[in-house]
C-alpha atoms as a PDB file:
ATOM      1  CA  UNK A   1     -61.336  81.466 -69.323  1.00  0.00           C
ATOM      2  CA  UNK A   2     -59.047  82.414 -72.378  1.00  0.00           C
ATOM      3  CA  UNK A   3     -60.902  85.763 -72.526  1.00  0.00           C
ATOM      4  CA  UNK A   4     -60.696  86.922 -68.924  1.00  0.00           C
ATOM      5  CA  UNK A   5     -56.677  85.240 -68.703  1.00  0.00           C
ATOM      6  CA  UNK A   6     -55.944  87.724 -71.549  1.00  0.00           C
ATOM      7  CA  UNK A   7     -57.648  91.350 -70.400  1.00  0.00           C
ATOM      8  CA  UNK A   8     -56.064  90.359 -67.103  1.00  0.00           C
ATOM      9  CA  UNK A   9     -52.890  90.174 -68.520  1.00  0.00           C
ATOM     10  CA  UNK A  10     -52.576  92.531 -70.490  1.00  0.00           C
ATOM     11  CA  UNK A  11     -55.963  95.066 -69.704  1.00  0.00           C
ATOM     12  CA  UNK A  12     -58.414  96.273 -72.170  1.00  0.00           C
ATOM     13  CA  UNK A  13     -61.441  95.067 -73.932  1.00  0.00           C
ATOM     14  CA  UNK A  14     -61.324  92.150 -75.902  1.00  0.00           C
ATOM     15  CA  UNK A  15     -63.221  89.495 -78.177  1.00  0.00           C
ATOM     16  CA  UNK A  16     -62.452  85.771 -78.048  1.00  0.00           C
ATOM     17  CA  UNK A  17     -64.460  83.392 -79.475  1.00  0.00           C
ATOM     18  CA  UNK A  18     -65.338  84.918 -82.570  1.00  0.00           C
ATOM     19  CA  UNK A  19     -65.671  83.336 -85.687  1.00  0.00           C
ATOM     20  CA  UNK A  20     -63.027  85.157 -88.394  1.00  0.00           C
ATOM     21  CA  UNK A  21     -65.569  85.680 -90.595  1.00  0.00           C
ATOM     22  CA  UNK A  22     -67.172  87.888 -87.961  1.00  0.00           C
ATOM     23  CA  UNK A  23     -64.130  90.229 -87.594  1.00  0.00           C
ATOM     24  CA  UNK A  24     -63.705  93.253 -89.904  1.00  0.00           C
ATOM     25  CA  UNK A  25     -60.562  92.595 -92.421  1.00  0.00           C
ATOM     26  CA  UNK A  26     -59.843  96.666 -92.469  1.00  0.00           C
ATOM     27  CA  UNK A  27     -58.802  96.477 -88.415  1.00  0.00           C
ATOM     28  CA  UNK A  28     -55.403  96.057 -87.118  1.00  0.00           C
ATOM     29  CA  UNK A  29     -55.916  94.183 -83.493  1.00  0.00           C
ATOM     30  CA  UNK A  30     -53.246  95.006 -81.174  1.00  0.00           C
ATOM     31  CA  UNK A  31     -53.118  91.010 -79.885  1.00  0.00           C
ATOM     32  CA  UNK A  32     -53.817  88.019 -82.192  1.00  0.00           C
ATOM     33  CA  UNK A  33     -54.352  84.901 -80.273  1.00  0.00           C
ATOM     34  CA  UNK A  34     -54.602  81.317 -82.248  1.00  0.00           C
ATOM     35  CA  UNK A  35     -56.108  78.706 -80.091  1.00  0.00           C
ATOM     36  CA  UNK A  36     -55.729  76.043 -81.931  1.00  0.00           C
ATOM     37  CA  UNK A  37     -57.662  72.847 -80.328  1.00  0.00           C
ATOM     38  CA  UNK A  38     -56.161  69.515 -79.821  1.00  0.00           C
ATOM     39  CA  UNK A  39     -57.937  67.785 -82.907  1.00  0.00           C
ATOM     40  CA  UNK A  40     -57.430  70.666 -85.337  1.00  0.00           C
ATOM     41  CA  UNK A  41     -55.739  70.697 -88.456  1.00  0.00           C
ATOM     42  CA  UNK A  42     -53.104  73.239 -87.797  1.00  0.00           C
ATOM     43  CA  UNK A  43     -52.060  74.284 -91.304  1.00  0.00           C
ATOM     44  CA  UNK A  44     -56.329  75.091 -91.179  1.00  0.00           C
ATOM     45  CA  UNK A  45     -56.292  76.784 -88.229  1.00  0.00           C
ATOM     46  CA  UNK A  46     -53.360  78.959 -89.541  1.00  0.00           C
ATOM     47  CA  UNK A  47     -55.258  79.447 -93.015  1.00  0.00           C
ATOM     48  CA  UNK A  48     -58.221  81.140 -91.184  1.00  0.00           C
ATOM     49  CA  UNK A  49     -56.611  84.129 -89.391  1.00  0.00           C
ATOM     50  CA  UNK A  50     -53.712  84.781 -92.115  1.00  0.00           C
ATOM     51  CA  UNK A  51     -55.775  87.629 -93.678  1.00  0.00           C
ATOM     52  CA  UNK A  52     -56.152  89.496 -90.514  1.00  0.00           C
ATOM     53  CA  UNK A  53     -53.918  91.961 -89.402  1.00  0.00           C
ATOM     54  CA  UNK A  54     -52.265  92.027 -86.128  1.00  0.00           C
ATOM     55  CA  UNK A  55     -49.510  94.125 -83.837  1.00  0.00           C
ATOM     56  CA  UNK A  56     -48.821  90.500 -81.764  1.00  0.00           C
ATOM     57  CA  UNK A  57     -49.341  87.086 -82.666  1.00  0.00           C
ATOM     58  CA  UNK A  58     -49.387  84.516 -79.456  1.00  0.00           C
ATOM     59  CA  UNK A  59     -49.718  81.059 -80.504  1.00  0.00           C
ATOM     60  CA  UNK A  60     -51.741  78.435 -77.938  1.00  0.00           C
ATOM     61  CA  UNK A  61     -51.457  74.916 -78.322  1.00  0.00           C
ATOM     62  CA  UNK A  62     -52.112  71.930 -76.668  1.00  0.00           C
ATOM     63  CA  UNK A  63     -48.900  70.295 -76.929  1.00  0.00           C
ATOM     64  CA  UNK A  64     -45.032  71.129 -78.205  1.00  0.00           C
ATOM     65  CA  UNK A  65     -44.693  70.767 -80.867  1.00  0.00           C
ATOM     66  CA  UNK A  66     -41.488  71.727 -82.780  1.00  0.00           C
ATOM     67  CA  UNK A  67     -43.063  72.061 -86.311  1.00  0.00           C
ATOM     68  CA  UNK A  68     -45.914  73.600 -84.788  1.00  0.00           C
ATOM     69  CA  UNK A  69     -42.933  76.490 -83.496  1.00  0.00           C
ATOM     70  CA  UNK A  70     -41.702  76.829 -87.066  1.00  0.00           C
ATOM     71  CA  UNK A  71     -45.295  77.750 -88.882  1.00  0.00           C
ATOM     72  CA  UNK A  72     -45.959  80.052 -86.022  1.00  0.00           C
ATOM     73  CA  UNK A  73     -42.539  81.518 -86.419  1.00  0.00           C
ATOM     74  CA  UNK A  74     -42.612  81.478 -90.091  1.00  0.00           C
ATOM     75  CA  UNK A  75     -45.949  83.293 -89.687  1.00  0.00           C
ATOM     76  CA  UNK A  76     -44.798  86.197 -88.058  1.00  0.00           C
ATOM     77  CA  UNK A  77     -45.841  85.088 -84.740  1.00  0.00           C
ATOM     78  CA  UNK A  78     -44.307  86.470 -81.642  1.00  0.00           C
ATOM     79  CA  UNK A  79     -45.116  83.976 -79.474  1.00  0.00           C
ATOM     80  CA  UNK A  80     -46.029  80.120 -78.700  1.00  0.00           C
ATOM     81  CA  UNK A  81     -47.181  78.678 -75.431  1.00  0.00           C
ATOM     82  CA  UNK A  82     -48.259  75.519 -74.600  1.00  0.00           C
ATOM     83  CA  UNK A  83     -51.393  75.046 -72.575  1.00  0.00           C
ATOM     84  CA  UNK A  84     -49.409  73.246 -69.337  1.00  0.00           C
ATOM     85  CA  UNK A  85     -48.236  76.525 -68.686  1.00  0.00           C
ATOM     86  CA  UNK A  86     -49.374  78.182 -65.616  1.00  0.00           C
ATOM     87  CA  UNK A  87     -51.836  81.265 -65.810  1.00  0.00           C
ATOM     88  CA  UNK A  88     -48.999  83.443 -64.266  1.00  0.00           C
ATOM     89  CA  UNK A  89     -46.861  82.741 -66.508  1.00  0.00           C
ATOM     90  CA  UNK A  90     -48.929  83.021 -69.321  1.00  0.00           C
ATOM     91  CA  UNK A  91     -49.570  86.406 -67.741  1.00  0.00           C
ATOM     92  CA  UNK A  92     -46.034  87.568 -67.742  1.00  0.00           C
ATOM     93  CA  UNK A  93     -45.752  86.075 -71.558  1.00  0.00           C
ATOM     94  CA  UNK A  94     -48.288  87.914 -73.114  1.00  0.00           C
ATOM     95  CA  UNK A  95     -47.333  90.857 -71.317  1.00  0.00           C
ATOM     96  CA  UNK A  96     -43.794  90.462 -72.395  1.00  0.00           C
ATOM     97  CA  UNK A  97     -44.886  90.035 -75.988  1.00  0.00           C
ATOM     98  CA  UNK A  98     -47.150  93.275 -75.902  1.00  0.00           C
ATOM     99  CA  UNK A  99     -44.433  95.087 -74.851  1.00  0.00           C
ATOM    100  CA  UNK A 100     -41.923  93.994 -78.177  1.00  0.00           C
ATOM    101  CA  UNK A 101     -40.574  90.961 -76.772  1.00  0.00           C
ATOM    102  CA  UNK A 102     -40.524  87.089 -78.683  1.00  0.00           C
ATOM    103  CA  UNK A 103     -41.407  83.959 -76.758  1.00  0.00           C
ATOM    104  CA  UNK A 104     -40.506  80.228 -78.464  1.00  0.00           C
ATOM    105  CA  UNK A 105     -39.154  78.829 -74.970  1.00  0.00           C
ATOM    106  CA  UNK A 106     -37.846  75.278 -75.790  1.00  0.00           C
ATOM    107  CA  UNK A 107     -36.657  75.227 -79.194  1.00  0.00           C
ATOM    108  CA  UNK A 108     -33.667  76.940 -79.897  1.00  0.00           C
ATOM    109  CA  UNK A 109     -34.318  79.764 -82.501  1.00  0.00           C
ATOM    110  CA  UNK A 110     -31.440  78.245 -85.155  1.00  0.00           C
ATOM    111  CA  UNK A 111     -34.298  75.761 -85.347  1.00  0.00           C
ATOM    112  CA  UNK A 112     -37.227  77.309 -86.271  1.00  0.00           C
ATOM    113  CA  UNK A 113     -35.598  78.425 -89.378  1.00  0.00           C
ATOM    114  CA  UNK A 114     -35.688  81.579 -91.402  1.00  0.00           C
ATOM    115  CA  UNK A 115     -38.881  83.534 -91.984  1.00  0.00           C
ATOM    116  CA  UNK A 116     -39.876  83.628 -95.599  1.00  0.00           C
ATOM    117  CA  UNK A 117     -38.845  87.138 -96.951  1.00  0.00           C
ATOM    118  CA  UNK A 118     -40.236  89.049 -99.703  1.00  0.00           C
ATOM    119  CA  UNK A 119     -36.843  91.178-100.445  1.00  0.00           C
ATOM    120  CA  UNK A 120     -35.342  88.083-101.848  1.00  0.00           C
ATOM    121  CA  UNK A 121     -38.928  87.862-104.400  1.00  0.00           C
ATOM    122  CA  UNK A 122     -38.710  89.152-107.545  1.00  0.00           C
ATOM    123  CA  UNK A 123     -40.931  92.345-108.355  1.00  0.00           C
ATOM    124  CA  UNK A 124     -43.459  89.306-110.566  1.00  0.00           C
ATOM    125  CA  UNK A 125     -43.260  87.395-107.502  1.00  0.00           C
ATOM    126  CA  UNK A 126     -44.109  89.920-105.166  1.00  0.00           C
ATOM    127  CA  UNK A 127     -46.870  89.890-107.560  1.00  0.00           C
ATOM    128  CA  UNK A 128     -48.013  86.511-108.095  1.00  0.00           C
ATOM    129  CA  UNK A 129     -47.558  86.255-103.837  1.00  0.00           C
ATOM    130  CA  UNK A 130     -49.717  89.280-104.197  1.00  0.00           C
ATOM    131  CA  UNK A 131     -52.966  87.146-105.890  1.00  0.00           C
ATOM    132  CA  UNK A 132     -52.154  83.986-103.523  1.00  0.00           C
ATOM    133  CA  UNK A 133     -53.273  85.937-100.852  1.00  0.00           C
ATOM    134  CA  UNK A 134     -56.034  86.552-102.273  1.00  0.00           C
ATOM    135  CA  UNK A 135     -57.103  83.010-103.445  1.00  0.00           C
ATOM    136  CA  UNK A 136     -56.590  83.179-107.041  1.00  0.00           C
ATOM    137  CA  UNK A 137     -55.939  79.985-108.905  1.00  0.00           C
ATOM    138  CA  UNK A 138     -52.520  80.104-111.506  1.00  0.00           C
ATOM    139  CA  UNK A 139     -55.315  80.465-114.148  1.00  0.00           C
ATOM    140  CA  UNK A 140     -56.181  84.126-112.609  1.00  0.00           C
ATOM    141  CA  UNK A 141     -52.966  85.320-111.712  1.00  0.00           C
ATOM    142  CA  UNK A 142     -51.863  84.468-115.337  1.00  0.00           C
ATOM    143  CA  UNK A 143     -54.859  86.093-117.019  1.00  0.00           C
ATOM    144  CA  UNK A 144     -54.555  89.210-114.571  1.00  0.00           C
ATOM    145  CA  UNK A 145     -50.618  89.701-114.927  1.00  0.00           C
ATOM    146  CA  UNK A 146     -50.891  88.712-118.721  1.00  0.00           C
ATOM    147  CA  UNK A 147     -48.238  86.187-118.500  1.00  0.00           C
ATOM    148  CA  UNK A 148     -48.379  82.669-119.284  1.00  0.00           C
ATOM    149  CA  UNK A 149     -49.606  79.580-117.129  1.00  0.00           C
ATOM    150  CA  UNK A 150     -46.015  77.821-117.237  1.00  0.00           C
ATOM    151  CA  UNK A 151     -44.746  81.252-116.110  1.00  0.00           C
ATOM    152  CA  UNK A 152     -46.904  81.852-113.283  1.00  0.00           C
ATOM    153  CA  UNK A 153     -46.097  78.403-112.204  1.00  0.00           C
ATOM    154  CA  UNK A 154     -42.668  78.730-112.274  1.00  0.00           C
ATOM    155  CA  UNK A 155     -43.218  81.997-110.230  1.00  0.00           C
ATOM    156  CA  UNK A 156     -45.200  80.000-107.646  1.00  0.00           C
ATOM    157  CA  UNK A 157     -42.249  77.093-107.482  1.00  0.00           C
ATOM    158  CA  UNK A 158     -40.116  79.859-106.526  1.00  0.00           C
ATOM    159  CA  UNK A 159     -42.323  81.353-103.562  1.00  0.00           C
ATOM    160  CA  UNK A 160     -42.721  77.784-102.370  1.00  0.00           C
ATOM    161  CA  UNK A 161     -38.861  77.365-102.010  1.00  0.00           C
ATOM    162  CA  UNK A 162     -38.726  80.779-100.264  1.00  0.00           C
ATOM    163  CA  UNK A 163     -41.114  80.033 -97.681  1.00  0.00           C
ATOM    164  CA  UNK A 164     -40.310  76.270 -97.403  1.00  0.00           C
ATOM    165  CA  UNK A 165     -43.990  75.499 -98.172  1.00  0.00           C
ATOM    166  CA  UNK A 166     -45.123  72.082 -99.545  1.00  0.00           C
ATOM    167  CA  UNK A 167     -48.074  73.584-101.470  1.00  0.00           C
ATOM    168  CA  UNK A 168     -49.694  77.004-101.671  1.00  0.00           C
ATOM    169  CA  UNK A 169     -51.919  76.266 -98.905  1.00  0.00           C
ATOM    170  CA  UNK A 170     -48.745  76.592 -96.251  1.00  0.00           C
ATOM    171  CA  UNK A 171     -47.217  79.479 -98.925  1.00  0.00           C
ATOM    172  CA  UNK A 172     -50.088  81.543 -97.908  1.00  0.00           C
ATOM    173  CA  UNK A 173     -50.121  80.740 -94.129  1.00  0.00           C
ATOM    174  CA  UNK A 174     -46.361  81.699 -94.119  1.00  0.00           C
ATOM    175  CA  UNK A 175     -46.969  84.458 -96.007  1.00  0.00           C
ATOM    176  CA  UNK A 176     -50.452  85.553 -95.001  1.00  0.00           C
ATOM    177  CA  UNK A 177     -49.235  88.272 -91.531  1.00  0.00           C
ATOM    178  CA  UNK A 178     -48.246  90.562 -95.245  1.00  0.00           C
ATOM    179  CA  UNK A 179     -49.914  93.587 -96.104  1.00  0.00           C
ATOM    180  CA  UNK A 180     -50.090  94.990 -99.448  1.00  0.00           C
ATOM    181  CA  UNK A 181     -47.061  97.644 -98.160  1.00  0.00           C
ATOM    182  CA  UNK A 182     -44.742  94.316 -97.509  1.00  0.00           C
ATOM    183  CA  UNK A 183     -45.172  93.328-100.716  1.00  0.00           C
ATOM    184  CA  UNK A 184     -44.144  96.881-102.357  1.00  0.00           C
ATOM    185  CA  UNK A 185     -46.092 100.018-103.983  1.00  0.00           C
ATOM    186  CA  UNK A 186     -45.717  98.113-107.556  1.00  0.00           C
ATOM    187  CA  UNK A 187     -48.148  95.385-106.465  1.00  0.00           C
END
């Protein structure tokens, strides 16, 4: 139903369904859509599509939720609807979000906080945000930047303040929609 709403909506082929493991990491896909189900951890939901790239992020979920809004915000997603609303409307949404536009209907925007931005990171954090991405422990990123343990975790503190992440787990997801150019040509 999901697939033939979408290619409706906004045309084309498309693939829904599909495991991320099954999608190649070197595409950019001009429409992201995260379904995430009604008994589904959303912080692993978000975890599982951070490394691929996309033009447009849509968010569907079962439910508003405002903290829900923020990670999908925070993530560099251009839209969240909730699964009450109607197939025309979800229509006009996606097509208003393929076309530029931003859709968070019931939370006002002051809410949802500031994205995470890697212009206020150091160069070193940049860095160190650099290895997160890519799953490497503090142990790693310390060996591979040839800095200190208390150093790299003073690094990661400081990219867990910026994108008003708990733990690295939600650092990543907040930080994942980055591609190597985000993060500058140093790292």
């Amino acid at each position: 139903m999901l697939r033939n709403m979408v290619a409706e909506a906004i045309g084309g082929e498309i693939a829904v369904g599909v495991h991320t493991a099954q999608l190649p990491a070197d595409v950019t896909f001009d429409l992201l859509i995260l379904d995430v189900p009604v008994t589904a951890d959303p912080i692993d939901s978000f975890a599982q599509v951070v490394s691929l790239r996309a033009r447009h992020r849509v968010l569907f979920a079962p439910r508003c939720d405002l903290d829900l809004a923020k990670l999908a915000y925070a993530q560099r997603f251009q839209g969240f609807i909730g699964e009450h609303i109607t197939r025309e409307m979800q229509h006009a949404i996606l097509r208003f979000i393929v076309a530029g536009g931003e859709y968070f209907p019931w939370v006002d925007k002051g809410k949802l906080g500031q994205r995470p931005s890697v212009e206020r990171l150091s160069k070193r954090q940049r860095e160190v945000l650099g290895h997160l991405l890519n799953g490497k422990t503090n142990k790693q990123i310390a060996d591979a930047l040839r800095i200190s343990l208390a150093t790299v975790k003073l690094h990661v503190q400081a990219i867990l303040s910026e994108a008003g992440a708990r733990n690295r787990t939600e650092a990543v997801v907040r930080f994942g929609g980055l591609g190597r150019a985000d993060l500058g040509k140093d790292v």
